[in-house]
C-alpha atoms as a PDB file:
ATOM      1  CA  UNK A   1       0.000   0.000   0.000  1.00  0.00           C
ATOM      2  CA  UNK A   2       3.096   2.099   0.449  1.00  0.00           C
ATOM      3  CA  UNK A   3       4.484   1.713  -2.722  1.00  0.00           C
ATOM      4  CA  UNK A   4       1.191   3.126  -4.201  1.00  0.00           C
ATOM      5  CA  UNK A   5       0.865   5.660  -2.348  1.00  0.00           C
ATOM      6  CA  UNK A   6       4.485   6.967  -3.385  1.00  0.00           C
ATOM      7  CA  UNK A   7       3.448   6.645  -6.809  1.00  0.00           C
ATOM      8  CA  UNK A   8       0.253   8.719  -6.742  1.00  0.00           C
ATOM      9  CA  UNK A   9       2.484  11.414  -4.776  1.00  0.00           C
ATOM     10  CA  UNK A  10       4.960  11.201  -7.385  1.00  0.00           C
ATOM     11  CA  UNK A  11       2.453  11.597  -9.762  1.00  0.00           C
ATOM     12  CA  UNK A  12       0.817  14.373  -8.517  1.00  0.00           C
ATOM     13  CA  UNK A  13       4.009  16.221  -7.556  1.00  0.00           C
ATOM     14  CA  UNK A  14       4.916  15.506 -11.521  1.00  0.00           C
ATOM     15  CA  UNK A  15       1.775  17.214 -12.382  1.00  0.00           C
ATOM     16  CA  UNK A  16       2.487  20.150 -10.148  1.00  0.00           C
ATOM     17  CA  UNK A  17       5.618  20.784 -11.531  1.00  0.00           C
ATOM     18  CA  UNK A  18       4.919  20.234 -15.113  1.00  0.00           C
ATOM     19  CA  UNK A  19       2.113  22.787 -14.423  1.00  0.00           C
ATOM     20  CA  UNK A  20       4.678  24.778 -12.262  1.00  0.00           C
ATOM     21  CA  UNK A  21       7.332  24.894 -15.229  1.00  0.00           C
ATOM     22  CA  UNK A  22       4.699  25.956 -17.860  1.00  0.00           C
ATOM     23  CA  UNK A  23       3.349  28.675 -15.467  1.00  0.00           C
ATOM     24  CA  UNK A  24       6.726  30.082 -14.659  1.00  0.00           C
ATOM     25  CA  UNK A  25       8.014  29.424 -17.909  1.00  0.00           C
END
């Protein structure tokens, strides 16, 4: 259950910066 956790937060966090980058960028 761990492991999926991590990968929703690393999805999410992926997401945020992607959105991050474009918004900055």
């Amino acid at each position: 259950m761990e492991i999926e956790i991590r990968r929703q937060w690393k999805f999410v966090a992926e997401n945020i910066i992607n959105t991050g980058l474009c918004f900055f960028g």
